[in-house]
PDB file of N, CA and C in Angstrom:
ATOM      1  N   UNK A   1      -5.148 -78.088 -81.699  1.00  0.00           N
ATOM      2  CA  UNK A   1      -6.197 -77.122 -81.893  1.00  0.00           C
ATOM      3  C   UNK A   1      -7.544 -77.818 -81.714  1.00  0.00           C
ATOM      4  N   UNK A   2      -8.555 -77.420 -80.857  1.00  0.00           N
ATOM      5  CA  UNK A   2      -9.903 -77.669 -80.593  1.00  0.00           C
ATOM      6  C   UNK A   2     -10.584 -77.616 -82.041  1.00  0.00           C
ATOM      7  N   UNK A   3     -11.019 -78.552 -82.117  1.00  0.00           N
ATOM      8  CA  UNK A   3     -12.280 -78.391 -83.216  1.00  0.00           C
ATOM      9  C   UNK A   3     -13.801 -78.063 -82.413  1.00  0.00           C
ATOM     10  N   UNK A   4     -14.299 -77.089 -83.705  1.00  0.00           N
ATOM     11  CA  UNK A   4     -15.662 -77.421 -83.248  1.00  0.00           C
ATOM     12  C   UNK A   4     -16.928 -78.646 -83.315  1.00  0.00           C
ATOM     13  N   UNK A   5     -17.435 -78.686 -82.471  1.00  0.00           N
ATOM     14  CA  UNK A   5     -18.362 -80.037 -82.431  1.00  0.00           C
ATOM     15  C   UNK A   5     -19.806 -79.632 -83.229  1.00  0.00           C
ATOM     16  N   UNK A   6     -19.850 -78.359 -83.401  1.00  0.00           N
ATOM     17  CA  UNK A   6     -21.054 -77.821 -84.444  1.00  0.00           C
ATOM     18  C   UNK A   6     -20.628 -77.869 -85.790  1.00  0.00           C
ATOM     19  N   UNK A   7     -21.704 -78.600 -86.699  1.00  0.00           N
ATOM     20  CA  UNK A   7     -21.224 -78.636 -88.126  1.00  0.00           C
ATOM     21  C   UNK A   7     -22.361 -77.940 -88.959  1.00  0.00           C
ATOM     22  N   UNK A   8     -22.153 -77.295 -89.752  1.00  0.00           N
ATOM     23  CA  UNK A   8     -23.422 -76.868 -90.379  1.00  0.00           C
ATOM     24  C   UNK A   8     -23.110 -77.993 -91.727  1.00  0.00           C
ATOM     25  N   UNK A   9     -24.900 -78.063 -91.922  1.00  0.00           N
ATOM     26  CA  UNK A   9     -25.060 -78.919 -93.262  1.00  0.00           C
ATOM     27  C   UNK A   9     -23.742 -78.836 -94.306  1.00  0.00           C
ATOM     28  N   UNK A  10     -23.494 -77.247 -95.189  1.00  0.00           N
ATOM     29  CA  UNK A  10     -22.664 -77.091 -95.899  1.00  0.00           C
ATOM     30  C   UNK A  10     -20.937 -77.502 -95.765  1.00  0.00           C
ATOM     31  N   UNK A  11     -20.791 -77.375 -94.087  1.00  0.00           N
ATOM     32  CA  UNK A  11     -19.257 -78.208 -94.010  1.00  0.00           C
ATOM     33  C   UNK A  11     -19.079 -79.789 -94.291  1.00  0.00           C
ATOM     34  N   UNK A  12     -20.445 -80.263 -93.652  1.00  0.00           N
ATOM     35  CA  UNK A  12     -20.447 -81.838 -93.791  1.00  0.00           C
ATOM     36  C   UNK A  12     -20.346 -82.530 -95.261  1.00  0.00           C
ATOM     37  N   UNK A  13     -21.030 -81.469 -95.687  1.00  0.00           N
ATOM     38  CA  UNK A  13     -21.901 -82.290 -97.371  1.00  0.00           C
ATOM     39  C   UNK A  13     -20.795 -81.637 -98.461  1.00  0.00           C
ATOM     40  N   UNK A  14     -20.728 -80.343 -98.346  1.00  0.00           N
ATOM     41  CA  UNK A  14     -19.701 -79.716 -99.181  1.00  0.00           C
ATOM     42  C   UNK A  14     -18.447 -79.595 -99.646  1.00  0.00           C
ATOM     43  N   UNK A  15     -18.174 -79.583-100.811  1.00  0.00           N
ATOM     44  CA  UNK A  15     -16.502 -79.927-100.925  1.00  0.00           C
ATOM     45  C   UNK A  15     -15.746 -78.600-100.663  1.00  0.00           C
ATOM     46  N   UNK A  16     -14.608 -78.539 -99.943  1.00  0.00           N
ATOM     47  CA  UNK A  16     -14.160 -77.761 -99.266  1.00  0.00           C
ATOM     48  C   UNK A  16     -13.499 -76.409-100.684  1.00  0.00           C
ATOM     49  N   UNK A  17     -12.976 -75.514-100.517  1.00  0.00           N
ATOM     50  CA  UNK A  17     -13.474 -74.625-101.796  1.00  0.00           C
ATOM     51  C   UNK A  17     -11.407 -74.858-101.748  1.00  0.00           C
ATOM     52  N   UNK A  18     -10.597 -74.383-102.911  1.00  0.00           N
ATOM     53  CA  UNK A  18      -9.823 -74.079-103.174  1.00  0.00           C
ATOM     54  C   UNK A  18      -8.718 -73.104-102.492  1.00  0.00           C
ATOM     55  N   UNK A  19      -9.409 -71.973-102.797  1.00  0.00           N
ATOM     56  CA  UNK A  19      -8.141 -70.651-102.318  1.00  0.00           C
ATOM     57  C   UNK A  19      -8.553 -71.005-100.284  1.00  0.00           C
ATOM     58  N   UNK A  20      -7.120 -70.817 -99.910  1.00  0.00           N
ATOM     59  CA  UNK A  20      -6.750 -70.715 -98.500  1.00  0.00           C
ATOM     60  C   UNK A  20      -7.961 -69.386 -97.877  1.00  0.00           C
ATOM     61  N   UNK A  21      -8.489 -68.876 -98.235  1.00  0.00           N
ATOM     62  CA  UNK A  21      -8.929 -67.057 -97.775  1.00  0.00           C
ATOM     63  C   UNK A  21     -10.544 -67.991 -97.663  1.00  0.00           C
ATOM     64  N   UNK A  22     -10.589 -68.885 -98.520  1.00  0.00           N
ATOM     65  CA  UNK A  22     -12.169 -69.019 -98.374  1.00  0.00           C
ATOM     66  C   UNK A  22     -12.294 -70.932 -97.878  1.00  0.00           C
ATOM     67  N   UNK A  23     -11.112 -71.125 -97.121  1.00  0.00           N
ATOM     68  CA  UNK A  23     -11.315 -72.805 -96.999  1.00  0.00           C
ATOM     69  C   UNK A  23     -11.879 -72.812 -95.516  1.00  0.00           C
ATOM     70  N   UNK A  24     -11.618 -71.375 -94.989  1.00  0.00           N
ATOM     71  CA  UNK A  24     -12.805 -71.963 -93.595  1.00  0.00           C
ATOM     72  C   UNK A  24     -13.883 -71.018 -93.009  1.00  0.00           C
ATOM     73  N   UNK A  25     -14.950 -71.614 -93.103  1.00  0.00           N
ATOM     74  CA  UNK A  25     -16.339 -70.344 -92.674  1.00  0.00           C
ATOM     75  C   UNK A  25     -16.042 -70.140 -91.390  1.00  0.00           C
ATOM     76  N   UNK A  26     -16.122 -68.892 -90.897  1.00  0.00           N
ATOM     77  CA  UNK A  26     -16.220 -68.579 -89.340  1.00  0.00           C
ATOM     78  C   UNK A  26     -17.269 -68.369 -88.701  1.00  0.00           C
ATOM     79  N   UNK A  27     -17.806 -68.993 -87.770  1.00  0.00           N
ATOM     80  CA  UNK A  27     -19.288 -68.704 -87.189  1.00  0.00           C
ATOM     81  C   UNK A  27     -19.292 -67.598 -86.061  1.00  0.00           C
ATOM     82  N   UNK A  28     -19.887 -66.636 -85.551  1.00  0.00           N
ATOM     83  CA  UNK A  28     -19.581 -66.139 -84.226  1.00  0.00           C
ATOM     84  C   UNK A  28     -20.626 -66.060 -83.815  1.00  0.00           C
ATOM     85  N   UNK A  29     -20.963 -66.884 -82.619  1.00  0.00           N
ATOM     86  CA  UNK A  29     -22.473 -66.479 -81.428  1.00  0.00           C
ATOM     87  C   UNK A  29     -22.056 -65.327 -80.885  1.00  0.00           C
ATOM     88  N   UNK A  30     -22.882 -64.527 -80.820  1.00  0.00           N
ATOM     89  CA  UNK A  30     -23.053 -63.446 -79.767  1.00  0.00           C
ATOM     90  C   UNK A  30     -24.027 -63.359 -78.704  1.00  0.00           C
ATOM     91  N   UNK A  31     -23.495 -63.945 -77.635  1.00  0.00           N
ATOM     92  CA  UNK A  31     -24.289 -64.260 -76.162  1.00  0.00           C
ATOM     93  C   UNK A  31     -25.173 -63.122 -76.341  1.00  0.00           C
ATOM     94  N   UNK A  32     -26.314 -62.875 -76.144  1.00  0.00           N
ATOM     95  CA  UNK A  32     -27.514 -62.759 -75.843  1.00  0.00           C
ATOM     96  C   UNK A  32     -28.064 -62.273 -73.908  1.00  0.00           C
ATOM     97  N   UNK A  33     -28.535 -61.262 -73.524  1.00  0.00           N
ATOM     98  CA  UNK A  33     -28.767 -61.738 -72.145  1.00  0.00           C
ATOM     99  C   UNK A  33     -30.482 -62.588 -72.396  1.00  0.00           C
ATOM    100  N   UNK A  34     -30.909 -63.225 -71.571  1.00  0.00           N
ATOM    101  CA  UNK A  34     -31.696 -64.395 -71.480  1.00  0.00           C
ATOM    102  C   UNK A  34     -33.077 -63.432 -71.713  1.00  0.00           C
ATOM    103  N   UNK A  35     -33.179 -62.536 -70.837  1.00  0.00           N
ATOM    104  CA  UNK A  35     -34.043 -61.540 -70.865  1.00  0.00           C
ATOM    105  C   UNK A  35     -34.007 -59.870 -70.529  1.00  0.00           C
ATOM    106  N   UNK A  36     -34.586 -58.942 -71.240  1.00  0.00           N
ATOM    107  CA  UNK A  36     -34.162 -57.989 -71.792  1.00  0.00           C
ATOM    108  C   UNK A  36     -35.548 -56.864 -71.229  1.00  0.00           C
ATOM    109  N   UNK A  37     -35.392 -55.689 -70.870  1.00  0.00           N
ATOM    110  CA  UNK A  37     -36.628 -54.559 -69.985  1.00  0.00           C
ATOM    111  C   UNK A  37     -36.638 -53.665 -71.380  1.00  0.00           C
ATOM    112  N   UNK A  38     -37.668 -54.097 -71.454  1.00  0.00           N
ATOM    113  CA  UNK A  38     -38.390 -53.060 -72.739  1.00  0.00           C
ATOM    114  C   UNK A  38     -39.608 -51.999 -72.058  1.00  0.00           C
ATOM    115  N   UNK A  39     -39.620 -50.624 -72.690  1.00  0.00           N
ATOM    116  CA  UNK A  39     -40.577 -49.724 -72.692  1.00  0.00           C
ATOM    117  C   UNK A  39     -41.303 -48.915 -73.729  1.00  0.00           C
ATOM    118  N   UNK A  40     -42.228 -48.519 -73.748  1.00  0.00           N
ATOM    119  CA  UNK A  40     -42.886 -47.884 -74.534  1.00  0.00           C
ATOM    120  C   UNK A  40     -43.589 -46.649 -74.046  1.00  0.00           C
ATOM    121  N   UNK A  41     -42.503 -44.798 -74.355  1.00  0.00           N
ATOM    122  CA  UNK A  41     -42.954 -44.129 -74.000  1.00  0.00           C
ATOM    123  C   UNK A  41     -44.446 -43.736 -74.011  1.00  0.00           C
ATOM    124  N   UNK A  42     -45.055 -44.526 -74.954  1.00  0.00           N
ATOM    125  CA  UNK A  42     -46.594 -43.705 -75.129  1.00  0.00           C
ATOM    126  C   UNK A  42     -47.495 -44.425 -74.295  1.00  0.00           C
ATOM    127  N   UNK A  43     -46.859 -45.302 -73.316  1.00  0.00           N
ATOM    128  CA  UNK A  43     -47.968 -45.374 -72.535  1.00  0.00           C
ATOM    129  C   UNK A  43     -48.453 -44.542 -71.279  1.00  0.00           C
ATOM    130  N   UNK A  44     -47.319 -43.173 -71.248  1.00  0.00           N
ATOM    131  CA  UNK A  44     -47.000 -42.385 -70.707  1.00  0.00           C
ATOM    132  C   UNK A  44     -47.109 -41.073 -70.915  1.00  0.00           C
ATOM    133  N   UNK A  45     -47.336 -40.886 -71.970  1.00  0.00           N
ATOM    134  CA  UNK A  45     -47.221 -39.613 -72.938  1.00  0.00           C
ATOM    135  C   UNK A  45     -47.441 -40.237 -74.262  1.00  0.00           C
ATOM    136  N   UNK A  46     -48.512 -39.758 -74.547  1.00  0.00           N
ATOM    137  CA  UNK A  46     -49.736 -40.574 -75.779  1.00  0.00           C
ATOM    138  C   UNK A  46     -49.331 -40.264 -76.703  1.00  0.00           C
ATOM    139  N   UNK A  47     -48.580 -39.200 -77.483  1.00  0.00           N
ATOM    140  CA  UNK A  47     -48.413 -39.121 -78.838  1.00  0.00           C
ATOM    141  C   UNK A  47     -47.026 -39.611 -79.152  1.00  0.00           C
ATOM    142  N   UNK A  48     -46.201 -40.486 -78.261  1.00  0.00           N
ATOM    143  CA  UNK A  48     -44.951 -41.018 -78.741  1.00  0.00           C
ATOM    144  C   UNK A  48     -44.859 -42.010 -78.572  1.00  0.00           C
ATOM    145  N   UNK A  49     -44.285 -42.572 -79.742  1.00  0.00           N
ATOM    146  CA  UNK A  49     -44.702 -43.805 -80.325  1.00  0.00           C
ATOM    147  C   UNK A  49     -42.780 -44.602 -79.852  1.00  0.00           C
ATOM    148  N   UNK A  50     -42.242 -43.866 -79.240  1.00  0.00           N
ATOM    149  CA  UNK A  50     -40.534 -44.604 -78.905  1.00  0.00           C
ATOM    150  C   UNK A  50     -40.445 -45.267 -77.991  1.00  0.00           C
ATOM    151  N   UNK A  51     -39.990 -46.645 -78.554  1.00  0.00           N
ATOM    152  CA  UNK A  51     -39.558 -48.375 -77.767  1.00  0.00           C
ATOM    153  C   UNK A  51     -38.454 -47.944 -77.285  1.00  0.00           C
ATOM    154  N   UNK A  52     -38.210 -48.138 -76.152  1.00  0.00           N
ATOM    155  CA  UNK A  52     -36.554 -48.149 -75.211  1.00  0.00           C
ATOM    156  C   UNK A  52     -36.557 -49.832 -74.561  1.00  0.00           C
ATOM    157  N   UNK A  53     -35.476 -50.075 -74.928  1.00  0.00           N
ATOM    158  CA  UNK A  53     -34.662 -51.861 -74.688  1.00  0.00           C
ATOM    159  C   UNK A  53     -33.583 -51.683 -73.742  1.00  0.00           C
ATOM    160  N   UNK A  54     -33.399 -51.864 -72.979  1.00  0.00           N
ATOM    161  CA  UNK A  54     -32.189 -52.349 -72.518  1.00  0.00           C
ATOM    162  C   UNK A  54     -31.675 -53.236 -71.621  1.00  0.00           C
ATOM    163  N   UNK A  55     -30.753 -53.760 -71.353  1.00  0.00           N
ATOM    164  CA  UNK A  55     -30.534 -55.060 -70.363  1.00  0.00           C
ATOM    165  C   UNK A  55     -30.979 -55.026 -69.067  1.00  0.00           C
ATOM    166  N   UNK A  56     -30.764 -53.944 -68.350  1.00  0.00           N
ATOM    167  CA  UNK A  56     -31.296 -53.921 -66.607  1.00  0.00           C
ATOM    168  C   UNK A  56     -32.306 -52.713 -66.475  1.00  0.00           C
ATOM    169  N   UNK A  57     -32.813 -52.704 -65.498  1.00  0.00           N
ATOM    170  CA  UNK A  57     -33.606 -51.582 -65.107  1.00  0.00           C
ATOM    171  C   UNK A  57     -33.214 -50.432 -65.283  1.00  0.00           C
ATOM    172  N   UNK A  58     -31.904 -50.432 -64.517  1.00  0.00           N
ATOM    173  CA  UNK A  58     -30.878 -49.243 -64.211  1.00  0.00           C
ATOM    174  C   UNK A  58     -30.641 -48.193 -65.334  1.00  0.00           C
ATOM    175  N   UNK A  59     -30.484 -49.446 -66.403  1.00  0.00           N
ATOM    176  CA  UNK A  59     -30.196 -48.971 -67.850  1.00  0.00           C
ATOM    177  C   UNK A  59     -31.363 -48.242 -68.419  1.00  0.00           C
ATOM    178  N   UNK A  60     -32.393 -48.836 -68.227  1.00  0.00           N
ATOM    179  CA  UNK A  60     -33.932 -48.514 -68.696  1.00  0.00           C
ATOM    180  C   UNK A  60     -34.311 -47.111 -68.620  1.00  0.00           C
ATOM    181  N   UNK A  61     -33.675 -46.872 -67.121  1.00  0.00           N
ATOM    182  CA  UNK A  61     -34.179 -45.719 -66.565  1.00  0.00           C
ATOM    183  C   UNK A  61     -33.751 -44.594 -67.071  1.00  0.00           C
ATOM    184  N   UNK A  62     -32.269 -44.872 -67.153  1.00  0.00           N
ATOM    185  CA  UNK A  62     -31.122 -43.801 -67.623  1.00  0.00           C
ATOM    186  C   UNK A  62     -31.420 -43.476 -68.865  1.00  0.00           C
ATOM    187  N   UNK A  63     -31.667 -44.203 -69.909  1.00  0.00           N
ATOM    188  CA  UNK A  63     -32.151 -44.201 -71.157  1.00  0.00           C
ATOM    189  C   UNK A  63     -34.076 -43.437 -70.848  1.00  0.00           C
ATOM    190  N   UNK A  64     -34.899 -43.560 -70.541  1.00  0.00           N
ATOM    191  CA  UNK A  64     -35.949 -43.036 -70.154  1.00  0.00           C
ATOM    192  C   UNK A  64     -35.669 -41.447 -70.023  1.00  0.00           C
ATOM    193  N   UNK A  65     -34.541 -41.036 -69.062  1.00  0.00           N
ATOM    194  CA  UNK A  65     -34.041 -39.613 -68.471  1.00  0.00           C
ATOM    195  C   UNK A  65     -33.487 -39.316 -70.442  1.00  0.00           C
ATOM    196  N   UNK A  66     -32.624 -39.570 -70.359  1.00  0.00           N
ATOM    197  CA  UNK A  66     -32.251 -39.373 -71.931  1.00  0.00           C
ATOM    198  C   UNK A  66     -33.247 -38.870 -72.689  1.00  0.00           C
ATOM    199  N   UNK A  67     -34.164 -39.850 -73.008  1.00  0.00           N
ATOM    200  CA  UNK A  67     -35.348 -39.386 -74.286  1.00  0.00           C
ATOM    201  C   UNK A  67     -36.339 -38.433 -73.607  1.00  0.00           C
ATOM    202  N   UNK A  68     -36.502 -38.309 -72.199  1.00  0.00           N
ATOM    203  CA  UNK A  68     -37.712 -37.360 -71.730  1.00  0.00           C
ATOM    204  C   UNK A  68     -36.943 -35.597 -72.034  1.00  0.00           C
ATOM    205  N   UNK A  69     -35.852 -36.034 -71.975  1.00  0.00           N
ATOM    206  CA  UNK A  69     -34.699 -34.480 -72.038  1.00  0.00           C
ATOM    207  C   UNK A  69     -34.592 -34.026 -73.568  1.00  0.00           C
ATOM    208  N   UNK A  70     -34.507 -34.985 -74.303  1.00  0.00           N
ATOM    209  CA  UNK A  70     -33.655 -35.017 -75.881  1.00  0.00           C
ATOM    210  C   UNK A  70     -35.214 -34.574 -76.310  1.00  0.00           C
ATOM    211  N   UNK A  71     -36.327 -35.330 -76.237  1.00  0.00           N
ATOM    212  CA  UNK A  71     -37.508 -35.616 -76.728  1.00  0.00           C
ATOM    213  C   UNK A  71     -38.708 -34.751 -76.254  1.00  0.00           C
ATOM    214  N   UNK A  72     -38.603 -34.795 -75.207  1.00  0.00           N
ATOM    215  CA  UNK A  72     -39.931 -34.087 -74.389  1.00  0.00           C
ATOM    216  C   UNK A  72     -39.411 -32.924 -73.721  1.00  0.00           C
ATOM    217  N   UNK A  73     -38.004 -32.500 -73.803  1.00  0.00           N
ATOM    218  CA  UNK A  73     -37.597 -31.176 -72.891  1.00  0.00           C
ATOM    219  C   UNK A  73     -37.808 -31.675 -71.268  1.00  0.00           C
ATOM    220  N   UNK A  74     -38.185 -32.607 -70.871  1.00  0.00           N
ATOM    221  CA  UNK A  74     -38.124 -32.496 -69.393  1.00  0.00           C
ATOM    222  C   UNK A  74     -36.659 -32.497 -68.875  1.00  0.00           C
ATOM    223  N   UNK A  75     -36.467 -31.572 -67.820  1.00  0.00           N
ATOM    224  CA  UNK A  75     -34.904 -31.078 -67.790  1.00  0.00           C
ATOM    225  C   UNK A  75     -34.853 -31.963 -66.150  1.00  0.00           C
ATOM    226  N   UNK A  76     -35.815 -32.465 -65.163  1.00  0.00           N
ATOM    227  CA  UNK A  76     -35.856 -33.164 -64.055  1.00  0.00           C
ATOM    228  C   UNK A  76     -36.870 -33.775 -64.403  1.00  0.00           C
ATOM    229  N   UNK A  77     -36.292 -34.996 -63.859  1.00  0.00           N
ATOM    230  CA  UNK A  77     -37.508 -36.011 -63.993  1.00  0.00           C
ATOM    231  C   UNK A  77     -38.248 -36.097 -62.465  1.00  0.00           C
ATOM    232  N   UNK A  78     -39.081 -35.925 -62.312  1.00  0.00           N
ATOM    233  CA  UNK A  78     -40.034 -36.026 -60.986  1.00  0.00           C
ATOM    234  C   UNK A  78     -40.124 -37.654 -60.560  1.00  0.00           C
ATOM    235  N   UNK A  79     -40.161 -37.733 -59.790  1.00  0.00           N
ATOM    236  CA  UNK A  79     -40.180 -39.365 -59.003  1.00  0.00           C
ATOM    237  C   UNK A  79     -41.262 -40.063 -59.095  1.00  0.00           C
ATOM    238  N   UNK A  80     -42.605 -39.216 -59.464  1.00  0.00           N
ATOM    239  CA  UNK A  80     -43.508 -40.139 -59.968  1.00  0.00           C
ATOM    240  C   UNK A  80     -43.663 -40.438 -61.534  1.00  0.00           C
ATOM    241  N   UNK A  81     -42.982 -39.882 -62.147  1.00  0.00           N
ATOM    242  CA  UNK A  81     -42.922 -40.081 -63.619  1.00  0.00           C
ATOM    243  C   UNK A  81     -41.889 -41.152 -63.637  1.00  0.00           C
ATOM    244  N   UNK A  82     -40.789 -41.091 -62.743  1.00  0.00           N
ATOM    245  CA  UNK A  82     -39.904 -42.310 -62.779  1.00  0.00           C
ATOM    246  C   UNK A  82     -40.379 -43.885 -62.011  1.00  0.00           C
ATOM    247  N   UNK A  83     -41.415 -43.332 -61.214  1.00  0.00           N
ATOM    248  CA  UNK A  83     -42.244 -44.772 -60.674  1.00  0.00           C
ATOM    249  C   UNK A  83     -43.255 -45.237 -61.967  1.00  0.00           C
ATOM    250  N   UNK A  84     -43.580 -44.346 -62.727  1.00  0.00           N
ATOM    251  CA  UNK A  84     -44.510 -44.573 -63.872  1.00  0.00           C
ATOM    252  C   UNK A  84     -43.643 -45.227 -64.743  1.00  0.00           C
ATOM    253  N   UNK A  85     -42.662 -44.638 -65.055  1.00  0.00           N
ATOM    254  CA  UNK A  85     -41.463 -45.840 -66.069  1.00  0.00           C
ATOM    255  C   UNK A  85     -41.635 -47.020 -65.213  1.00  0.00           C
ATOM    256  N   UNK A  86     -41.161 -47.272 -64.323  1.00  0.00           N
ATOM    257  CA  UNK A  86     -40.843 -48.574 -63.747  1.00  0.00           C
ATOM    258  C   UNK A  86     -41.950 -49.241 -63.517  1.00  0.00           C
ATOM    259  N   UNK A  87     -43.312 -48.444 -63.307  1.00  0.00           N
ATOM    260  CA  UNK A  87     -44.282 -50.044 -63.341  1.00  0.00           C
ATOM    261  C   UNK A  87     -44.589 -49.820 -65.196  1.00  0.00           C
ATOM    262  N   UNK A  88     -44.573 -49.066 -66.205  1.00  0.00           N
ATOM    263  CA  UNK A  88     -44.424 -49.468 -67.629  1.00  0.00           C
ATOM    264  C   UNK A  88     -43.179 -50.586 -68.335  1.00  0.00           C
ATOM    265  N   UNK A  89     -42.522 -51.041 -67.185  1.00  0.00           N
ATOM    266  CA  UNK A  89     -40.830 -51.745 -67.818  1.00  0.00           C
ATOM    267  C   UNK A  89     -42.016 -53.288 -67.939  1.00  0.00           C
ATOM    268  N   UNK A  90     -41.147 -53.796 -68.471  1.00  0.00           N
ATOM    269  CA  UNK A  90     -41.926 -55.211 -68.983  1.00  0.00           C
ATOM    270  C   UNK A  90     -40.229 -55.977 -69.143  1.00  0.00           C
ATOM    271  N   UNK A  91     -40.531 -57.670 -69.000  1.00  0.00           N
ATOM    272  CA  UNK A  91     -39.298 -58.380 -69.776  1.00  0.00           C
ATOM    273  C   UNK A  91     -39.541 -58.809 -70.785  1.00  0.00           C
ATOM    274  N   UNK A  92     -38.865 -58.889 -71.676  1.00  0.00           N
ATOM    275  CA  UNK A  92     -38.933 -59.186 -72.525  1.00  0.00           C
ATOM    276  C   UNK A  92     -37.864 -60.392 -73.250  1.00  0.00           C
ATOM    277  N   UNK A  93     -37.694 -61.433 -74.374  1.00  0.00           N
ATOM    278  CA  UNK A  93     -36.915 -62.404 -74.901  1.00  0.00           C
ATOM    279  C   UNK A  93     -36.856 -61.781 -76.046  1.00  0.00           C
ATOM    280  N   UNK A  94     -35.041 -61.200 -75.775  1.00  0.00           N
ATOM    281  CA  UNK A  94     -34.122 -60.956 -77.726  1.00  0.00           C
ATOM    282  C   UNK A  94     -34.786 -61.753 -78.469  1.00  0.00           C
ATOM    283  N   UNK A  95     -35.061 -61.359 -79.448  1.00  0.00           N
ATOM    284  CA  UNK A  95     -35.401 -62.127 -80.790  1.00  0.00           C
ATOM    285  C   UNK A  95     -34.183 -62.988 -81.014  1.00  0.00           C
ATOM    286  N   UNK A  96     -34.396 -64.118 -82.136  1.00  0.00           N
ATOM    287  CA  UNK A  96     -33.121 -65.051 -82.568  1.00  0.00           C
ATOM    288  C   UNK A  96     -33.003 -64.057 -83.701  1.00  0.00           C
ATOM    289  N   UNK A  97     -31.762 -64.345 -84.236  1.00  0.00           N
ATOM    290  CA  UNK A  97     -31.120 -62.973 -85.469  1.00  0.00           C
ATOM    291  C   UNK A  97     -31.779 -63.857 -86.632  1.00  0.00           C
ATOM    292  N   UNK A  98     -32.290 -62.974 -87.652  1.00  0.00           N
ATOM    293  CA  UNK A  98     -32.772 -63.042 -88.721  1.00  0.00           C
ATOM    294  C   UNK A  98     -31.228 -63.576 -89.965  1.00  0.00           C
ATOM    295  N   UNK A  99     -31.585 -64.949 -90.369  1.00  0.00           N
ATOM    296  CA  UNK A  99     -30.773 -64.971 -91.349  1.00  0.00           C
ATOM    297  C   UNK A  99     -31.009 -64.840 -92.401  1.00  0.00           C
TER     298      UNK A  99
END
């Protein structure tokens, strides 16, 4: 069995605990993409204040169609309102998770 080569302080220094259920901490990374297309409808329509995130453009957009329908009633999105999303997309870097 592979060990891991990451140790946190508490495995190194700490005495290992008793009951079998609590003798090994499990860590899990959750890959991250590197960078992430964020929007902000109100730079578009001034009185809404809703952040849309998502990994690709593609996604951005689809999500954009979503909230203009759910949110604003637009039932077609016109092609210059969808060129207006796309020069409003920005990249953006996931935050590290709050421990």
């Amino acid at each position: 069995m592979r060990r891991n080569r990451y140790w946190t302080a508490q495995a190194l220094i700490g005495q290992r605990p008793d009951s079998a259920a609590a003798a090994r901490v499990h860590e899990i990374a959750v890959a991250r993409p590197p960078v992430m297309k964020e929007f902000y409808c109100g730079a578009i329509i001034h009185d809404c204040e809703t952040r849309l995130v998502a990994v690709s453009e593609e996604e951005m957009l689809a999500a954009a169609a979503r909230h203009a329908l759910v949110e604003h009633g637009i039932t077609e999105v016109p092609a210059e309102l969808v060129e207006q999303v796309r020069r409003g997309i920005r990249d953006v870097t996931p935050a590290a998770r709050q421990a």
